[in-house]
C-alpha atoms as a PDB file:
ATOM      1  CA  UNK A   1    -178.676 -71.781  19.358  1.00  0.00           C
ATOM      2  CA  UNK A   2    -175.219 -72.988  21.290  1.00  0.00           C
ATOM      3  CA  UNK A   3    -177.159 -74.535  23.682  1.00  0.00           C
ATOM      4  CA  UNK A   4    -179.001 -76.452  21.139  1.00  0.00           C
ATOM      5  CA  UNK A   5    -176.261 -77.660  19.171  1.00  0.00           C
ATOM      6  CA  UNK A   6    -174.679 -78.435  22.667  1.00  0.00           C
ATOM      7  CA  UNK A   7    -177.785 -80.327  23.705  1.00  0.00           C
ATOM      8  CA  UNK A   8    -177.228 -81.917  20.414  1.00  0.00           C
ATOM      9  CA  UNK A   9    -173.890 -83.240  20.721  1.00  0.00           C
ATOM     10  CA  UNK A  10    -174.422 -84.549  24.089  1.00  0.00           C
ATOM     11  CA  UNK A  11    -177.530 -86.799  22.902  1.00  0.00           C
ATOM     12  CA  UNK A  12    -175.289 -87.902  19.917  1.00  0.00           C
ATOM     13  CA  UNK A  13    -172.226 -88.963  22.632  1.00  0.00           C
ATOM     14  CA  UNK A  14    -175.228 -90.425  24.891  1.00  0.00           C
ATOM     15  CA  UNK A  15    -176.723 -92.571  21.905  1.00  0.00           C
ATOM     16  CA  UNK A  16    -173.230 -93.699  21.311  1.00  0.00           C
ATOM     17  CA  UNK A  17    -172.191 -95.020  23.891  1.00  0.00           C
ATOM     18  CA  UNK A  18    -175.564 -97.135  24.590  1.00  0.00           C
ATOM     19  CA  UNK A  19    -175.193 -98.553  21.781  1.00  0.00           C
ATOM     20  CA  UNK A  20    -171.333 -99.893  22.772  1.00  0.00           C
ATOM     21  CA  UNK A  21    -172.748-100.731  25.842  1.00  0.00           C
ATOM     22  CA  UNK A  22    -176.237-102.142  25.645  1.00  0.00           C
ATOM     23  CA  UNK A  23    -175.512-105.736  25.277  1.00  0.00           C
ATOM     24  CA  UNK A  24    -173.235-105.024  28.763  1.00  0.00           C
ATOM     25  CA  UNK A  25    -176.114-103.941  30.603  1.00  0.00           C
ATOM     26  CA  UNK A  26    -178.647-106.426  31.901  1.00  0.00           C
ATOM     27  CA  UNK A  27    -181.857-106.961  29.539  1.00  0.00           C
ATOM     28  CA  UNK A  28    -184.163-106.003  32.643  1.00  0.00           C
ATOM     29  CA  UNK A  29    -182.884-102.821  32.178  1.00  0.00           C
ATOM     30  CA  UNK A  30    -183.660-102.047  28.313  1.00  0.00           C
ATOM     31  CA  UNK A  31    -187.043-100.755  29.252  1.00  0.00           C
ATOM     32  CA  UNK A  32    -185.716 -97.953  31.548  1.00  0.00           C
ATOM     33  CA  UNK A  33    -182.991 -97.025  28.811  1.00  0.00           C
ATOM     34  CA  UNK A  34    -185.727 -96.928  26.305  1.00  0.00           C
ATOM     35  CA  UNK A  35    -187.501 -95.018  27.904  1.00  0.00           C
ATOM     36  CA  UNK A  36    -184.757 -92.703  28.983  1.00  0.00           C
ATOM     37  CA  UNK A  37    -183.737 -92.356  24.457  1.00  0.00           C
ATOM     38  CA  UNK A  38    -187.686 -91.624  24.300  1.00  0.00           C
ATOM     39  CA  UNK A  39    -187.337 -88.687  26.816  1.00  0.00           C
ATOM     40  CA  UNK A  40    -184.314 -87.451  25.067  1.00  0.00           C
ATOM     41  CA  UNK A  41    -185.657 -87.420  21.882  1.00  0.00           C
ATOM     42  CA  UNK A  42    -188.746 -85.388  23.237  1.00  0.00           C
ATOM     43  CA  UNK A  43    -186.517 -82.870  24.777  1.00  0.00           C
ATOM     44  CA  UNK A  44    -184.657 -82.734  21.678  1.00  0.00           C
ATOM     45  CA  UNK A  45    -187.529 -82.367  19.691  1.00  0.00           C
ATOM     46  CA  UNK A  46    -188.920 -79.393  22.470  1.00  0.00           C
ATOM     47  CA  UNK A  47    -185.780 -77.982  21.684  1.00  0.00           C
ATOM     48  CA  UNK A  48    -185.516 -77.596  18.060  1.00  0.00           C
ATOM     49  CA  UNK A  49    -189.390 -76.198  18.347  1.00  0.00           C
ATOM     50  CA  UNK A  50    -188.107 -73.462  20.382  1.00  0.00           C
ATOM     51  CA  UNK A  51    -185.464 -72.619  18.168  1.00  0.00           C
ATOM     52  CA  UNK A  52    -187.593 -72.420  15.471  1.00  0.00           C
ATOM     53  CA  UNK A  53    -190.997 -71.005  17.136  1.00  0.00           C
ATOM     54  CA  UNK A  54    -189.205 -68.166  19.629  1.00  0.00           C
ATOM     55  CA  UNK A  55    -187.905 -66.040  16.910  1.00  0.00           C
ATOM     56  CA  UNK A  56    -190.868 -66.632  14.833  1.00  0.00           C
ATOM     57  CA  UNK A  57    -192.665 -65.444  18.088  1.00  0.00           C
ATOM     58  CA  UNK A  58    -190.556 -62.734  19.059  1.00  0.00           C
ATOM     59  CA  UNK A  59    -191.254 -61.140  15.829  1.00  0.00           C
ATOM     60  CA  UNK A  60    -194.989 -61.148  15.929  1.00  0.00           C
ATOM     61  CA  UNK A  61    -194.767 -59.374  19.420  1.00  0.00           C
ATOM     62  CA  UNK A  62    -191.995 -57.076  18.463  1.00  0.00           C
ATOM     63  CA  UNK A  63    -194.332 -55.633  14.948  1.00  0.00           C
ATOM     64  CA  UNK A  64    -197.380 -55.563  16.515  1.00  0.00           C
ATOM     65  CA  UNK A  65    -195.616 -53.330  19.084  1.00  0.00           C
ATOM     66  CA  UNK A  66    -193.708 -51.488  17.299  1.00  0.00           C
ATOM     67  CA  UNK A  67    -196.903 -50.259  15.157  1.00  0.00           C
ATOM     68  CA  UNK A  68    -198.514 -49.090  18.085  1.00  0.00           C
ATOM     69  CA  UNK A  69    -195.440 -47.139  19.599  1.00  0.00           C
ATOM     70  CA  UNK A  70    -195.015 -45.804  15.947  1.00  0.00           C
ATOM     71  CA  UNK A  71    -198.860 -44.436  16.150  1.00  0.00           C
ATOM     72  CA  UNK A  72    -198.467 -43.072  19.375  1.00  0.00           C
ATOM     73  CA  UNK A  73    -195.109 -41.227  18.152  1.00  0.00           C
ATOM     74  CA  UNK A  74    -196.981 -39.872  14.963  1.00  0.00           C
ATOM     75  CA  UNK A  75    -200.115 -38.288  17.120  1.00  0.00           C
ATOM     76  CA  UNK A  76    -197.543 -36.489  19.695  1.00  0.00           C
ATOM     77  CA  UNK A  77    -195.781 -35.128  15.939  1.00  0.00           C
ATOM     78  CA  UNK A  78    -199.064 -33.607  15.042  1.00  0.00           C
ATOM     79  CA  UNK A  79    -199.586 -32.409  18.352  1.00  0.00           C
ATOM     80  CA  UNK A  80    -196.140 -30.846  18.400  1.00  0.00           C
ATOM     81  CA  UNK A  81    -196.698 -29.313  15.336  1.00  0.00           C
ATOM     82  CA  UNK A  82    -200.097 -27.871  16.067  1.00  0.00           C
ATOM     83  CA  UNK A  83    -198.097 -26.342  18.751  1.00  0.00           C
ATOM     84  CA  UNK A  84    -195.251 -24.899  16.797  1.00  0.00           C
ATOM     85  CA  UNK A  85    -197.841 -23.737  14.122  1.00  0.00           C
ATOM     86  CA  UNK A  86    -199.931 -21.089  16.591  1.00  0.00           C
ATOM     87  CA  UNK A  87    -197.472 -20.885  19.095  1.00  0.00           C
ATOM     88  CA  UNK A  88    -194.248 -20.342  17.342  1.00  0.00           C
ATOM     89  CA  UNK A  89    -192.137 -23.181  18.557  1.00  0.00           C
ATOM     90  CA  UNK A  90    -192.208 -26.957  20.278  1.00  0.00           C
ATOM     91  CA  UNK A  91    -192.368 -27.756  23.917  1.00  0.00           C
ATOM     92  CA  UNK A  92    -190.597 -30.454  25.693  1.00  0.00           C
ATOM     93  CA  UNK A  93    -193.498 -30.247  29.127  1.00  0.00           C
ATOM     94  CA  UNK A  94    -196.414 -33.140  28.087  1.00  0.00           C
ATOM     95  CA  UNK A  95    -198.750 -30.796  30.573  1.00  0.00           C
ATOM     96  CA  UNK A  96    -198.176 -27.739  28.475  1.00  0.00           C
ATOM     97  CA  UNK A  97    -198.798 -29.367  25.216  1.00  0.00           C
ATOM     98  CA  UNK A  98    -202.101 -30.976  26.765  1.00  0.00           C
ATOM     99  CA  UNK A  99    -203.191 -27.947  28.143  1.00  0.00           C
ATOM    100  CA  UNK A 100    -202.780 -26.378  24.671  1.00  0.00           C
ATOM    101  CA  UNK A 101    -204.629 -28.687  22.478  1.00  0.00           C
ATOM    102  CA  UNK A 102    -207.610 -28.714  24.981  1.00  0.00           C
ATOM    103  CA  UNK A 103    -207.836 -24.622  24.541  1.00  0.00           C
ATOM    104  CA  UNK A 104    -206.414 -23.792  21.691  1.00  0.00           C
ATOM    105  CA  UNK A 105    -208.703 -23.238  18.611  1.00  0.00           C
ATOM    106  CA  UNK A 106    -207.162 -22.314  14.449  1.00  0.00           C
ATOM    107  CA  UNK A 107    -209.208 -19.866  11.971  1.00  0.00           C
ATOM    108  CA  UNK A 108    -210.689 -20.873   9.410  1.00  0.00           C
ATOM    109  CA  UNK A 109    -210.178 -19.168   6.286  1.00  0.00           C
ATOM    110  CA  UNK A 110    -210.489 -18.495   2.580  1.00  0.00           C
ATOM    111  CA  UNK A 111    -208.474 -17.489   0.094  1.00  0.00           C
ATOM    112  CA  UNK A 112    -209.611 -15.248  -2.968  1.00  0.00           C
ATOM    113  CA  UNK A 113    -208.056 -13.703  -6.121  1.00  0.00           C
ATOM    114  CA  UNK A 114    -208.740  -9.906  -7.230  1.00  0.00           C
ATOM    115  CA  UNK A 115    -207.204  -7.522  -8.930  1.00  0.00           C
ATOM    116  CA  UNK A 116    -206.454  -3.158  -8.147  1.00  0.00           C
ATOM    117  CA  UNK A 117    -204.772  -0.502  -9.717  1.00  0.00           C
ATOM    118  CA  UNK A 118    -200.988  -0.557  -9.595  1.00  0.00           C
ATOM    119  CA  UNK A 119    -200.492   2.913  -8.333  1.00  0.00           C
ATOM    120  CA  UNK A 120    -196.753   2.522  -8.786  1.00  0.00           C
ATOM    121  CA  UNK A 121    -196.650   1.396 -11.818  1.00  0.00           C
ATOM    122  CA  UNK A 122    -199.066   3.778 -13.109  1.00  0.00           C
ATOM    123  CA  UNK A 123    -197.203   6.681 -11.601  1.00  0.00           C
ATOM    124  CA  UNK A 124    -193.638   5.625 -13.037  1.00  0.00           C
ATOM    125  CA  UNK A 125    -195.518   5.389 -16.602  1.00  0.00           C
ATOM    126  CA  UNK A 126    -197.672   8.913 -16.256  1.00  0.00           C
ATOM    127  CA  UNK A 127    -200.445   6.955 -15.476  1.00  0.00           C
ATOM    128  CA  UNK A 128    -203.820   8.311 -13.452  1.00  0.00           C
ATOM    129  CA  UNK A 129    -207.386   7.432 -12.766  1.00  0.00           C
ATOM    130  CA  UNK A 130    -209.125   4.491 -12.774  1.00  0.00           C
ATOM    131  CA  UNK A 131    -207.320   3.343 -16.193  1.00  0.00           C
ATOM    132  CA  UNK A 132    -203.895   1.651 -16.046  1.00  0.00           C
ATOM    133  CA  UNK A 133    -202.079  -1.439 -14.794  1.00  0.00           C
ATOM    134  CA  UNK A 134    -203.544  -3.419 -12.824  1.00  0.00           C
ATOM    135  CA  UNK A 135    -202.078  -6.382  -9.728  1.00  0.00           C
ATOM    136  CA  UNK A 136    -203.286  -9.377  -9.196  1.00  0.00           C
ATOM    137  CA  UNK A 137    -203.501  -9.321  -4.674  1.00  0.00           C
ATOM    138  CA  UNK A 138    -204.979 -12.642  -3.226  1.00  0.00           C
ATOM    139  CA  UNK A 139    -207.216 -11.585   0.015  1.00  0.00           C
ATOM    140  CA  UNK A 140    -207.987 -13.960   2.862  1.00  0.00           C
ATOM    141  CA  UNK A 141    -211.141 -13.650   4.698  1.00  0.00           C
ATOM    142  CA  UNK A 142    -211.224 -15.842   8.044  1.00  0.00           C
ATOM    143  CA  UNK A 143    -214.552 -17.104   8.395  1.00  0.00           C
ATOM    144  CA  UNK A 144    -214.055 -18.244  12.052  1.00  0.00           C
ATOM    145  CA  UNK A 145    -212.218 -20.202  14.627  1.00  0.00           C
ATOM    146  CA  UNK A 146    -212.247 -24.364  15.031  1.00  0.00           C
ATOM    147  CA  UNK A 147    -210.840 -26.436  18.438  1.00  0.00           C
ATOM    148  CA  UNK A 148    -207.906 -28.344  17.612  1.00  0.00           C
ATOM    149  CA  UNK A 149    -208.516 -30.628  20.101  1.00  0.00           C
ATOM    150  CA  UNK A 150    -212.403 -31.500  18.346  1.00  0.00           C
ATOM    151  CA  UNK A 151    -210.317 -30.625  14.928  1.00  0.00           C
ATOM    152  CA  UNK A 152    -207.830 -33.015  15.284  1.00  0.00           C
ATOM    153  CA  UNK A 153    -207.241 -35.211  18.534  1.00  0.00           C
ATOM    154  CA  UNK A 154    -210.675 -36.412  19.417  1.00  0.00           C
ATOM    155  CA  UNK A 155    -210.890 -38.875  21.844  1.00  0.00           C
ATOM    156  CA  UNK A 156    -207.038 -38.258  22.676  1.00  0.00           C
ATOM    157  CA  UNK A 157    -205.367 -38.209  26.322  1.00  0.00           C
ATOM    158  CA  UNK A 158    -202.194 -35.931  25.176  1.00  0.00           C
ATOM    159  CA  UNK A 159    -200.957 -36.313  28.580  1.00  0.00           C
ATOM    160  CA  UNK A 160    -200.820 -40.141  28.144  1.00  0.00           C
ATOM    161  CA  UNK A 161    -198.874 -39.710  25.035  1.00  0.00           C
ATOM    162  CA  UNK A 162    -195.101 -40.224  26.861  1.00  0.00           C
ATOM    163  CA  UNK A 163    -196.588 -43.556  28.487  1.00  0.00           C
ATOM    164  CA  UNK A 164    -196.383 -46.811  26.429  1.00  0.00           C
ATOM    165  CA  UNK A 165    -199.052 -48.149  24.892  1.00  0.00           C
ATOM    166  CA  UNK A 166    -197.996 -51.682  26.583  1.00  0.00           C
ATOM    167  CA  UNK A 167    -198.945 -53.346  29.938  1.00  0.00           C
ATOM    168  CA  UNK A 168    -195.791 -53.307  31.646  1.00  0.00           C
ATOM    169  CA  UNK A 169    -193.266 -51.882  30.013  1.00  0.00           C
ATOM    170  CA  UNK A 170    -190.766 -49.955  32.246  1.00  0.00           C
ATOM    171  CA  UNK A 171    -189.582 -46.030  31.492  1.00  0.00           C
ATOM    172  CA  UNK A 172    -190.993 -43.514  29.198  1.00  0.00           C
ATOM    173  CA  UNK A 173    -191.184 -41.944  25.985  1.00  0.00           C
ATOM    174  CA  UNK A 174    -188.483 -38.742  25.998  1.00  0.00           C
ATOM    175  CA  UNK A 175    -189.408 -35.841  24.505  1.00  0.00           C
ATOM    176  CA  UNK A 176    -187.057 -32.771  24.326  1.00  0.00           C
ATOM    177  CA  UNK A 177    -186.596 -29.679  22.017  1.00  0.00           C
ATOM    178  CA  UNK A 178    -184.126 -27.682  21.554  1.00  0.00           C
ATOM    179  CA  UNK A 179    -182.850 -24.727  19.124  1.00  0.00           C
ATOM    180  CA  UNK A 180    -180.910 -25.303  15.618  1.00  0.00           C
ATOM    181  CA  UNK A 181    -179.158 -22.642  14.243  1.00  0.00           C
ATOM    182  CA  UNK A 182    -179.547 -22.423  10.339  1.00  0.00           C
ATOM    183  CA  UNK A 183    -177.440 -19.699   8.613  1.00  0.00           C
ATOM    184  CA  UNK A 184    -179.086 -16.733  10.162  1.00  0.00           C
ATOM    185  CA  UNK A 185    -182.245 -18.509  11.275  1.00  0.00           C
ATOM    186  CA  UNK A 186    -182.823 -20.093  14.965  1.00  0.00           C
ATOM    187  CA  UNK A 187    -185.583 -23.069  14.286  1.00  0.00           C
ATOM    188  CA  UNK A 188    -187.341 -24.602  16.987  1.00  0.00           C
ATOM    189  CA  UNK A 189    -186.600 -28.453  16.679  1.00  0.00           C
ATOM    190  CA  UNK A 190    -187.865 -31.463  18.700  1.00  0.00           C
ATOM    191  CA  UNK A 191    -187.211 -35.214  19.326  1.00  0.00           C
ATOM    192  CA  UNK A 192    -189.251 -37.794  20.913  1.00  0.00           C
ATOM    193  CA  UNK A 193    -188.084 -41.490  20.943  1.00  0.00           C
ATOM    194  CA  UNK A 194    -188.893 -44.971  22.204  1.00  0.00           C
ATOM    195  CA  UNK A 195    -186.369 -47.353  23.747  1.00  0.00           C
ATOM    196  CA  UNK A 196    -186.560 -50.875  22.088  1.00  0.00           C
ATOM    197  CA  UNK A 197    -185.168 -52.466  25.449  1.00  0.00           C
ATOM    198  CA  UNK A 198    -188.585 -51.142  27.121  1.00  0.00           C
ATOM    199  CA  UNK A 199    -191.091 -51.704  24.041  1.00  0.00           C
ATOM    200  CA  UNK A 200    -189.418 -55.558  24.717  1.00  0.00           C
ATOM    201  CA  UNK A 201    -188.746 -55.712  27.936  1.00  0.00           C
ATOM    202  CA  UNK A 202    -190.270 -59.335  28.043  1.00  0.00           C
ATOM    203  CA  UNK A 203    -188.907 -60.827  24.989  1.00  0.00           C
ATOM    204  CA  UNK A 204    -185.876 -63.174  25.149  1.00  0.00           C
ATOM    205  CA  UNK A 205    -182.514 -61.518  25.963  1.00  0.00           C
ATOM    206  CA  UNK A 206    -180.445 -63.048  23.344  1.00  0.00           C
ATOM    207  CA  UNK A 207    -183.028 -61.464  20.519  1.00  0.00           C
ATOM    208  CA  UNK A 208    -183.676 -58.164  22.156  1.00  0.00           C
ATOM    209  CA  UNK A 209    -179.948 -57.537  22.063  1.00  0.00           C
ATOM    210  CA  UNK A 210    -179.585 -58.803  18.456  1.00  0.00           C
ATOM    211  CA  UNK A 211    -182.648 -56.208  17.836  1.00  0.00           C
ATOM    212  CA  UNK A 212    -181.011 -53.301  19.764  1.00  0.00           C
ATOM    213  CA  UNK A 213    -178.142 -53.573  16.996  1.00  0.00           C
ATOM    214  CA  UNK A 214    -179.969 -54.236  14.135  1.00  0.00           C
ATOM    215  CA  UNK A 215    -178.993 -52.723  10.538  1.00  0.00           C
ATOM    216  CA  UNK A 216    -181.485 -53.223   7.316  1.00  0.00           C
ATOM    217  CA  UNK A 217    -183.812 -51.594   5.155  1.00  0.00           C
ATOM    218  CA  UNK A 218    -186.873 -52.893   6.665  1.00  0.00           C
ATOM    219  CA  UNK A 219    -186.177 -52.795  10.336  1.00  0.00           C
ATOM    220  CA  UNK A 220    -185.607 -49.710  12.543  1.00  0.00           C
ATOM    221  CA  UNK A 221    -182.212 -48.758  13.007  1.00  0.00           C
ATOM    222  CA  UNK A 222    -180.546 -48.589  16.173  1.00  0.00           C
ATOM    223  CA  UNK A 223    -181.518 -48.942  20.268  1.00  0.00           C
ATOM    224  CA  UNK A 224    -184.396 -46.497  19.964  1.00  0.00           C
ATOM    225  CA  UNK A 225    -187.748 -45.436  17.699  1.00  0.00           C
ATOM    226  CA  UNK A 226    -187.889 -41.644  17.086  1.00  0.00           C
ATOM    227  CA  UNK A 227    -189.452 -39.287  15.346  1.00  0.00           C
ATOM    228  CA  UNK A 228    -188.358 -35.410  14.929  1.00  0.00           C
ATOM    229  CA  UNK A 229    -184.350 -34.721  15.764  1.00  0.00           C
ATOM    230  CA  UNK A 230    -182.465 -32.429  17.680  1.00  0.00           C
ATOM    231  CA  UNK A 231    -179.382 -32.015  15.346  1.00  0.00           C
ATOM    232  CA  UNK A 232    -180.832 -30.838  11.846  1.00  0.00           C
ATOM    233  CA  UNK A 233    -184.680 -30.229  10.744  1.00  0.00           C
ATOM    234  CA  UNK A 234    -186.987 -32.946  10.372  1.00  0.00           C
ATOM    235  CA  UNK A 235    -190.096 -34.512  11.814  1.00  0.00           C
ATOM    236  CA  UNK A 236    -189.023 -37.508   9.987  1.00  0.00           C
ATOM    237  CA  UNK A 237    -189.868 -40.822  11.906  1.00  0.00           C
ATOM    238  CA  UNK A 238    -186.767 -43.559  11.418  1.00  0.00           C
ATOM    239  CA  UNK A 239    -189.123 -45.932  10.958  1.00  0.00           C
ATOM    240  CA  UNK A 240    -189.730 -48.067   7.316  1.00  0.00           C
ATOM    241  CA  UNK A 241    -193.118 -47.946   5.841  1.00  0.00           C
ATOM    242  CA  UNK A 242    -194.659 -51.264   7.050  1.00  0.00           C
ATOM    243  CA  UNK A 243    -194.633 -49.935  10.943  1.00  0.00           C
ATOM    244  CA  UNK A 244    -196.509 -46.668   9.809  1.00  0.00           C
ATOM    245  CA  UNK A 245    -200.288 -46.016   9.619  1.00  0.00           C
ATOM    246  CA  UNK A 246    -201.086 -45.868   5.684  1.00  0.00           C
ATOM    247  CA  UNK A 247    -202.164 -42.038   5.739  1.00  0.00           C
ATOM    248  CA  UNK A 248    -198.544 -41.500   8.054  1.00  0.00           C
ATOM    249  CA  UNK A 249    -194.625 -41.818   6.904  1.00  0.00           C
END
């Protein structure tokens, strides 16, 4: 935007003094200074549609990417917490988690109501045979086993999960876990995020470091997309609704 207004300024200072000038310079020579005003007002014209169009741009790349980084972060959360689900806890090594969701399989199962004698309560009241109180006991009968892999990430290369979905882009999703320590209880946590600089690495400086600061509602906060956190409990993403797959927050 300087540069415009500077480019701006100049033509104005230009224009000016042409016009204190022009009857000083030989008439021969009007055609080449017209023709030198009509190539300054197409560059100044070039200019103000780059001002306008760049950002307008900028922002079509940077949603479009954003939404698919955002996907990719929300399938490695599922997969993390398939994994923390069977196995007890995250893990920070992509193999491992692949290697997991290729093998590991969930029961199936169903749950029932029924009712038996409360023996205890029978006995504290003087209570015997089949008469009495009764408790109401829900029973689960597992039915069998299902892949989580065919279950839930068909058609998905977990080990592909840390790469960008964008030709080009430099680094790597980071994923590490750690422990959080909650009153008495030690919880597995985990955090996986995204630098903006990478997701953009193509976009115009100037708005890529405007981006890496931003602060609103609707955008994403900060130099990075994450999901999941490493100082309290969550597998929040800090992402606002429009970057997030309808069935995903």
């Amino acid at each position: 935007m300087f540069n415009l207004i500077l480019s701006v300024v100049i033509g104005i200072i230009v224009l000016v003094l042409l016009a204190i000038f022009i009857n000083k310079i030989p008439r021969k020579l009007h055609i080449v200074i017209i023709l030198v005003l009509l190539a300054l007002i197409g560059f100044f014209a070039y200019k103000l549609y780059q001002s306008i169009a760049e950002p307008v741009r900028f922002e079509a790349v940077k949603e479009e990417r954003y939404k698919d980084v955002v996907a990719q972060l929300i399938t490695l959360r599922d997969a993390e917490s398939a994994h923390k689900t069977i196995v007890g806890k995250y893990t920070d090594d992509i193999d491992a988690l692949a290697r997991f969701i290729d093998t590991a399989k969930f029961a199936l199962i169903q749950k029932r109501d029924s009712s038996v004698v409360d023996e205890e309560k029978n006995r504290r009241y003087g209570l015997s045979g089949s008469g009495g109180y009764l408790k109401e006991i829900t029973i689960v009968d597992t039915l069998g086993f299902k892949s989580v892999k065919d279950s839930l990430f068909t058609g998905v290369d977990i080990r592909s999960l840390l790469n960008y979905p964008i030709e080009g882009a430099p680094g790597k999703i980071e994923l590490a876990t750690d422990t959080f320590i909650d009153g008495e209880n030690v919880l597995s946590v985990f955090e996986a995020k995204a630098s903006k600089e990478d997701i953009l690495f193509d976009q115009p400086e100037r708005l890529v470091k405007a981006e890496l600061e931003v602060k609103a509602v609707e955008a994403i906060d900060g130099p990075t997309i994450k999901v999941g956190s490493l100082t309290e409990v969550t597998t929040s993403g800090n992402w606002p609704r429009q970057y997030a797959p309808s069935r995903s927050n």
